[in-house]
Protein backbone atom coordinates (compact mmCIF):
# COMPACT_ATOMS: atom_id res chain seq x y z
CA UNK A 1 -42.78 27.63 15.79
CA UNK A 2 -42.03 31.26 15.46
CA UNK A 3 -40.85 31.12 19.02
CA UNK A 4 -38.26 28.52 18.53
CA UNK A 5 -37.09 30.10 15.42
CA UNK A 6 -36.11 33.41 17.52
CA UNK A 7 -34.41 31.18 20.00
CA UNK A 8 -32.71 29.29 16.87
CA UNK A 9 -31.33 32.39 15.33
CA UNK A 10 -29.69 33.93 19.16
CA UNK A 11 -27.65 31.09 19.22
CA UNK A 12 -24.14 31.83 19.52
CA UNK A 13 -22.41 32.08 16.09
CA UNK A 14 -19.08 30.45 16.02
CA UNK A 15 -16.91 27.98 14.15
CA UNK A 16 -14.95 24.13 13.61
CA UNK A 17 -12.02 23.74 15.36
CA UNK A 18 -9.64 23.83 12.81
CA UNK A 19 -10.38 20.41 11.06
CA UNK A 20 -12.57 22.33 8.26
CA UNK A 21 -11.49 25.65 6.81
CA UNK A 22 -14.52 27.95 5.93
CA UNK A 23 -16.17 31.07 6.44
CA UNK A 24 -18.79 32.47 8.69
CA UNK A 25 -22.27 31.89 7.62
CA UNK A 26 -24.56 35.17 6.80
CA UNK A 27 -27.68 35.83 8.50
CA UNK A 28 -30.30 33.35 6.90
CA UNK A 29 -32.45 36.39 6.60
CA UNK A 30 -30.00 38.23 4.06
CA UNK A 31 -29.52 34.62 1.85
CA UNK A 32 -32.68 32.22 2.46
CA UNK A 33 -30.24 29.33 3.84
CA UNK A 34 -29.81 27.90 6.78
CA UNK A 35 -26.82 26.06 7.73
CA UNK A 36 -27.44 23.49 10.13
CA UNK A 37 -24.33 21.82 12.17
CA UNK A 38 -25.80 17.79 12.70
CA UNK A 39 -24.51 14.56 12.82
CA UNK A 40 -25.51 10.82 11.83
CA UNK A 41 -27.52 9.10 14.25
CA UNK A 42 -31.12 7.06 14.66
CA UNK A 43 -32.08 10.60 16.47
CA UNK A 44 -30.98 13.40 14.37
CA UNK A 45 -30.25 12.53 10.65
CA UNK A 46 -29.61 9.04 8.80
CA UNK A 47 -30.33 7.56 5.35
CA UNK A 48 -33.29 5.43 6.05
CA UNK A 49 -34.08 1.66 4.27
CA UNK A 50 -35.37 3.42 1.28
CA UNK A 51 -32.33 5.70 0.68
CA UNK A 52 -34.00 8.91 2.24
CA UNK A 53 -32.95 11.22 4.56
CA UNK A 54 -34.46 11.17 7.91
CA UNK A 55 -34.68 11.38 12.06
CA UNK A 56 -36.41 13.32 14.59
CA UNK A 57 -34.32 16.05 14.65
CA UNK A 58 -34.09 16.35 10.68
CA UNK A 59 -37.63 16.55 10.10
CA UNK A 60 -37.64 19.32 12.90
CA UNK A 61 -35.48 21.36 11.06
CA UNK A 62 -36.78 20.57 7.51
CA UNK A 63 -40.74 21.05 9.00
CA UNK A 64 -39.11 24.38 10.49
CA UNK A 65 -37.55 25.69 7.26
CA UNK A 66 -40.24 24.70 5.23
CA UNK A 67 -42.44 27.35 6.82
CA UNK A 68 -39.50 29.91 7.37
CA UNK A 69 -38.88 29.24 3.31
CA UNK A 70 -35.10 28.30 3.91
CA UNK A 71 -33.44 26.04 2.03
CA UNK A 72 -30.75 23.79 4.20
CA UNK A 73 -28.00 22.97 4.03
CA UNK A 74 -26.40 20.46 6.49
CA UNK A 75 -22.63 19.84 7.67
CA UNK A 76 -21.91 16.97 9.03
CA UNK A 77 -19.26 17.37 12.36
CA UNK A 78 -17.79 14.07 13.60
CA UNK A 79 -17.05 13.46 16.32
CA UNK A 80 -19.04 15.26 18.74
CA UNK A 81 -16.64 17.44 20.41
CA UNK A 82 -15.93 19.55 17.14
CA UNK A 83 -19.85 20.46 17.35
CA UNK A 84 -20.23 23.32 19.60
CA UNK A 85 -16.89 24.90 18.29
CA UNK A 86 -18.34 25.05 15.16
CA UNK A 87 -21.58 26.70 16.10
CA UNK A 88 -19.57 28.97 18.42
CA UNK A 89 -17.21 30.08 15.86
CA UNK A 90 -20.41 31.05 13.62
CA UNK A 91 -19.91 28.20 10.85
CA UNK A 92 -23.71 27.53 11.63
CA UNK A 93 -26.83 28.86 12.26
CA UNK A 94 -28.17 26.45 14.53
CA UNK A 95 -27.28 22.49 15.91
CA UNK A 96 -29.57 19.80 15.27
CA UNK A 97 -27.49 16.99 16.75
CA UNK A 98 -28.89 15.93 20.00
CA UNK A 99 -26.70 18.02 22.08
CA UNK A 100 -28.27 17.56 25.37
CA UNK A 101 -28.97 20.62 27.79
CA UNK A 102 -26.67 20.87 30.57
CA UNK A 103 -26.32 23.82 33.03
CA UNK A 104 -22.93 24.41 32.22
CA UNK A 105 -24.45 24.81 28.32
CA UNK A 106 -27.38 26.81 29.38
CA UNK A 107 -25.05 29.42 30.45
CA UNK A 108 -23.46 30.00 26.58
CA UNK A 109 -26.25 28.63 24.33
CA UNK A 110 -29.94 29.13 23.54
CA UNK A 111 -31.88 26.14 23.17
CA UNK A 112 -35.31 25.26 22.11
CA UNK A 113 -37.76 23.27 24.12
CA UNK A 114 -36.24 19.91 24.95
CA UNK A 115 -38.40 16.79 23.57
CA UNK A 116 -36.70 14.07 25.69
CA UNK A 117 -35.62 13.25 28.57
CA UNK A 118 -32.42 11.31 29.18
CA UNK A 119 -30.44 9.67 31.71
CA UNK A 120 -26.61 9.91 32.87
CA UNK A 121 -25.02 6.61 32.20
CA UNK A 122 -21.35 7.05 34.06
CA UNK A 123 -18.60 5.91 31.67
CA UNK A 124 -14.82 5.30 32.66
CA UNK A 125 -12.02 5.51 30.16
CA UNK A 126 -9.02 3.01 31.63
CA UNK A 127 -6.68 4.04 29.03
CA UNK A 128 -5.77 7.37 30.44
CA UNK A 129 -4.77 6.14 33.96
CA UNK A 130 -3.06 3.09 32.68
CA UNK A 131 -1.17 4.98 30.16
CA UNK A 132 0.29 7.49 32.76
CA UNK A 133 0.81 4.24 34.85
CA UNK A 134 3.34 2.71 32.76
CA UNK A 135 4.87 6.33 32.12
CA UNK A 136 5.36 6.54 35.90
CA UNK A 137 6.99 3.03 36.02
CA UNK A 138 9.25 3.93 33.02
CA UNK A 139 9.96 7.47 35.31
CA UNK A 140 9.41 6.72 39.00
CA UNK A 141 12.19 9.66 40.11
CA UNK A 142 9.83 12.19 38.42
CA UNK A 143 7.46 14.09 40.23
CA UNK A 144 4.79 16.60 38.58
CA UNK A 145 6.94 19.87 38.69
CA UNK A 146 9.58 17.36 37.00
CA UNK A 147 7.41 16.19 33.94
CA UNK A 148 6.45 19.81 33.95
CA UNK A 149 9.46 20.85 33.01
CA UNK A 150 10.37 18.58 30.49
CA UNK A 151 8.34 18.76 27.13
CA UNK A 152 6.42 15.52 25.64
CA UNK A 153 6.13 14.19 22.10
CA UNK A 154 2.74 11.71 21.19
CA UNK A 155 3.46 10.23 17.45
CA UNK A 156 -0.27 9.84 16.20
CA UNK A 157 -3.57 11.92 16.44
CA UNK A 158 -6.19 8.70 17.07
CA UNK A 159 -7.87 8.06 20.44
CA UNK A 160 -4.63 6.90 21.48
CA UNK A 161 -2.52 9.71 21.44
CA UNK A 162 -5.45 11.54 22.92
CA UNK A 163 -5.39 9.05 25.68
CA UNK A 164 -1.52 10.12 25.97
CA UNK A 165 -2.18 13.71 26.16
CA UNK A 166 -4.22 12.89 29.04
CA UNK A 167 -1.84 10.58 30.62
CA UNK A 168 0.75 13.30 30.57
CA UNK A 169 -1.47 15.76 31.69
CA UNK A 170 -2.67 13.74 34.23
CA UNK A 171 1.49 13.77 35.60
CA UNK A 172 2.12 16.84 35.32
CA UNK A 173 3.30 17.63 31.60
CA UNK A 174 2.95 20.83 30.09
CA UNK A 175 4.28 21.25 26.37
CA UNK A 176 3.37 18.67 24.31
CA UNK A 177 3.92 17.61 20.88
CA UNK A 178 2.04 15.74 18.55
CA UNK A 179 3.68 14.33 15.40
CA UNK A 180 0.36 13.27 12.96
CA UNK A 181 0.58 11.82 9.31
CA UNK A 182 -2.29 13.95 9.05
CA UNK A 183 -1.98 17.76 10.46
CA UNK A 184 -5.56 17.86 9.90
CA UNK A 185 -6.54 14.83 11.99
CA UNK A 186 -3.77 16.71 14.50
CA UNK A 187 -5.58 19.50 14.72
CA UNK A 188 -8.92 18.65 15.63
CA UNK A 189 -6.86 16.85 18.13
CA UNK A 190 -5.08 19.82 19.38
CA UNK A 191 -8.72 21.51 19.56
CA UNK A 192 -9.82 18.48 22.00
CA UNK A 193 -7.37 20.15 25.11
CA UNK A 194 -7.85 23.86 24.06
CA UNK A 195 -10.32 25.25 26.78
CA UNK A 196 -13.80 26.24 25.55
CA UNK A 197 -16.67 27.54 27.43
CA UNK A 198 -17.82 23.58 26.62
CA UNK A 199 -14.72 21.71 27.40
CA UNK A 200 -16.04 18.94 28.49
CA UNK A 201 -12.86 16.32 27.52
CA UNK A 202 -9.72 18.36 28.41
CA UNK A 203 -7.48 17.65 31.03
CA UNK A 204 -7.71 19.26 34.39
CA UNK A 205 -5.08 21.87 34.18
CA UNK A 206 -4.30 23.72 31.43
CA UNK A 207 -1.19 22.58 28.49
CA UNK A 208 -0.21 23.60 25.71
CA UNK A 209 -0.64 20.97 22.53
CA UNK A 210 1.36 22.03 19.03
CA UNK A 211 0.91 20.14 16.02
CA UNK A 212 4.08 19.13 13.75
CA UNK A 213 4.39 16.64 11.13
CA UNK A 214 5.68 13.44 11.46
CA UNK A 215 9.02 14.01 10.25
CA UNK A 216 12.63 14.04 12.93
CA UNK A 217 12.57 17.41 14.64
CA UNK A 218 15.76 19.62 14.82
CA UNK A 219 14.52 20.35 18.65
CA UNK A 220 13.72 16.85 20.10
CA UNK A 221 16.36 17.38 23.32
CA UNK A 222 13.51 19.39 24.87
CA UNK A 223 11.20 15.61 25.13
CA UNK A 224 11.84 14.01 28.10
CA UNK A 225 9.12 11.59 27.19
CA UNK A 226 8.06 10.08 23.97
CA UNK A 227 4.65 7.83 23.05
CA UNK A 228 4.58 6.22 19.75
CA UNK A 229 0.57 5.74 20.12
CA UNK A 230 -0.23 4.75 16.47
CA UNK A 231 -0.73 1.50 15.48
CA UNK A 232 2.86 1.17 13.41
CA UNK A 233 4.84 -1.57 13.88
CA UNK A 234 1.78 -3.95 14.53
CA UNK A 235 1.11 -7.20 13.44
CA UNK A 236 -0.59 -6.64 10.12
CA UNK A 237 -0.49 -2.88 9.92
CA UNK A 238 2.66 -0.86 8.46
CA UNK A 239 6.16 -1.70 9.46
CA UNK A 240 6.68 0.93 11.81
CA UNK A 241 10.16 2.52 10.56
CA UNK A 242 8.31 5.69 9.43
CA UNK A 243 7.15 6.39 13.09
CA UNK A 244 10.59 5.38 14.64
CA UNK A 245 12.36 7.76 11.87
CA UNK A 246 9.59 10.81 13.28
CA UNK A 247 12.21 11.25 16.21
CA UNK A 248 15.57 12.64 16.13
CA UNK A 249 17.13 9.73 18.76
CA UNK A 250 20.27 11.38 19.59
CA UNK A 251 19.69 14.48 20.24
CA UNK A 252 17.45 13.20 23.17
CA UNK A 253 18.65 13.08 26.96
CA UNK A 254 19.41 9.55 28.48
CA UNK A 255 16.80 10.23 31.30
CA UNK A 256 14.05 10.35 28.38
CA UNK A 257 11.83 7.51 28.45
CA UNK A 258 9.89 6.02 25.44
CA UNK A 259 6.56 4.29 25.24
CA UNK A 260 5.14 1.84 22.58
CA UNK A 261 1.27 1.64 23.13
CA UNK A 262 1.76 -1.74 20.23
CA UNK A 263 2.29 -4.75 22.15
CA UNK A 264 2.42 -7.74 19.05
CA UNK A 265 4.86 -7.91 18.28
CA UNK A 266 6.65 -7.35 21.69
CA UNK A 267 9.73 -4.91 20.03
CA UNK A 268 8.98 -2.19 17.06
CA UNK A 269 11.17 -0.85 15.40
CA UNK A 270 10.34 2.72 17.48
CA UNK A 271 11.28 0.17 20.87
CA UNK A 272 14.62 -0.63 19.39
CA UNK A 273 15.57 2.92 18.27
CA UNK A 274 14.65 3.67 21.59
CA UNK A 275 16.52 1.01 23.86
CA UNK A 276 19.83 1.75 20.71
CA UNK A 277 19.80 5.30 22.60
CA UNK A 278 20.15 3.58 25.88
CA UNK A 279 16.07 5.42 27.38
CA UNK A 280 14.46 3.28 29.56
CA UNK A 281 11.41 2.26 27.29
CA UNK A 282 8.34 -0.29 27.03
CA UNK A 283 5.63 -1.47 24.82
CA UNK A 284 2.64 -1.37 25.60
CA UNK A 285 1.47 -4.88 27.47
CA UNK A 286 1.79 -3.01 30.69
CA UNK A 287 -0.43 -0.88 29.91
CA UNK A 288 -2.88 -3.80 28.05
CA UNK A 289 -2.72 -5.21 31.82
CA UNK A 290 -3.51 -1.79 33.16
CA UNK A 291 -6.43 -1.87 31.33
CA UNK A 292 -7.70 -4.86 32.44
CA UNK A 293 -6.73 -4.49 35.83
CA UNK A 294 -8.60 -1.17 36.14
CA UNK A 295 -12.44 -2.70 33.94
CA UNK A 296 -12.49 -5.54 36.98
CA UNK A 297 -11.92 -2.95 40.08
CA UNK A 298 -14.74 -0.99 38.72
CA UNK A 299 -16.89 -4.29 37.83
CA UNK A 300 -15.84 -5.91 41.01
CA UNK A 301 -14.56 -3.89 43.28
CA UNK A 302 -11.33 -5.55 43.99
CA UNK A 303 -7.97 -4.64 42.60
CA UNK A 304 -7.04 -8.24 41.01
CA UNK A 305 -3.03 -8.93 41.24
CA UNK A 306 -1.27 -7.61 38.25
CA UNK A 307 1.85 -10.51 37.99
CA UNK A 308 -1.02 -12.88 37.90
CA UNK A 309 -3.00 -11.04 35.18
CA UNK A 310 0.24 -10.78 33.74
CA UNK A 311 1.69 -14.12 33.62
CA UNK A 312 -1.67 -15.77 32.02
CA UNK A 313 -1.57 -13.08 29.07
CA UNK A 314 2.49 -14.39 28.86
């Protein structure tokens, strides 16, 4: 035990990527506590039937401290990605959150004797390419040095908008903007594509993400491309004239395009702001098709025909 408490303590000390504001943790030899970065999960730390704390990896830690005589004291990082930031950035003295040991991880962290073995399950995210899909239909003139030198705006901070980053990554895009009701929610989102030794979701090449509030910019003739990827204007969720009021619509170019990922009902009011400025914009049932197109190629093998797939969702 003493041995894994010497690797515990070598650990890189670092911080949270921006979504939590708070100050690096003292050695736990100079205050008695240790801070432990974990999350909620059958494996490292749930409340149990009888309204008790527990997990494997929790009564590691608590068997650990116990004998060190540390208190704890636990912070709770969802999702995943905001985990290693934290530790690196010294908000923690050690992870207990079943962050498996990779050799790409080996190389930056210290960890203590594994205790099970896993195996790689391969898992393919069809939102990105059919995202940058529809993007490409809305701009088929543009090539990558072309969306690299316009700038891009994303209106939300939800898996969405992080599957537009990507998209616009993915074509090239270099500046891009993300308008959030929440800077905070932005953030962590803008912390997603900043490179880290253990950036393992970021796009391929390097961009640079800036976080604004959703309110009409002064500067929006620099976006050649806008994605309203919030759920706004949807059946049953808010009306969707805040989000189409989050973009100053004439001072952007003509060749701009505009992208609703909503697709019920088929016009927002974001689509007809857009199509009012004359852009060349969507919603987002091409890219629903995209989707769907893409899960039964990788099921089946065989790239089904998208008027088809099309015509029976019609």
């Amino acid at each position: 035990m003493r041995r894994f408490y010497s690797i515990l303590i070598t650990l890189p000390l670092v911080c949270d990527p921006g979504v939590v504001t708070q100050r690096p943790v003292l050695p736990v030899a100079k205050t008695g506590e240790l801070v432990v970065l974990t999350r909620n999960s059958a494996a490292t730390r749930y409340i149990d039937s009888q309204g008790r704390y527990a997990g494997l990896e929790y009564d590691l830690v608590e068997t650990f401290a116990r004998e060190q005589g540390y208190r704890v004291r636990y912070l709770d990082r969802q999702p995943f990605y905001q985990l290693l930031p934290a530790l690196e950035r010294n908000h923690a003295h050690l992870a207990a959150a079943g962050v498996a040991i990779t050799a790409r991880r080996l190389d930056h962290y210290a960890f203590a004797p594994s205790y099970q073995l896993v195996q790689s399950v391969v898992a393919y995210n069809t939102d990105v390419p059919a995202l940058a899909a529809e993007l490409t239909r809305l701009a088929p003139e543009r090539d990558a040095a072309g969306w690299a030198d316009t700038g891009a705006l994303v209106l939300g901070s939800g898996g969405a908008a992080r599957a537009a980053i990507a998209a616009l990554a993915r074509l090239g895009a270099r500046r891009i903007c993300v308008r959030a009701r929440s800077l905070e929610k932005g953030r962590a989102l803008e912390e997603v594509f900043r490179p880290t030794p253990d950036a393992s979701v970021r796009a391929a090449a390097r961009i640079d993400v800036v976080v604004e509030p959703i309110d009409a910019g002064d500067r929006d003739a620099r976006f050649g491309a806008i994605v309203q990827a919030t759920s706004a204007g949807m059946r049953g969720a808010d009306d969707g004239e805040s989000v189409a009021r989050a973009v100053a619509w004439s001072a952007l170019s003509p060749d701009a395009v505009a992208l609703d990922v909503v697709y019920a009902p088929p016009e927002t009011p974001f689509l007809r702001r857009a199509k009012g400025r004359g852009l060349r914009a969507d919603n987002g049932f091409g890219m629903l098709v995209g989707q769907g197109a893409l899960a039964f190629e990788l099921w089946l093998g065989v790239r089904p025909p998208l008027d088809v797939m099309r015509a029976a969702l019609e």
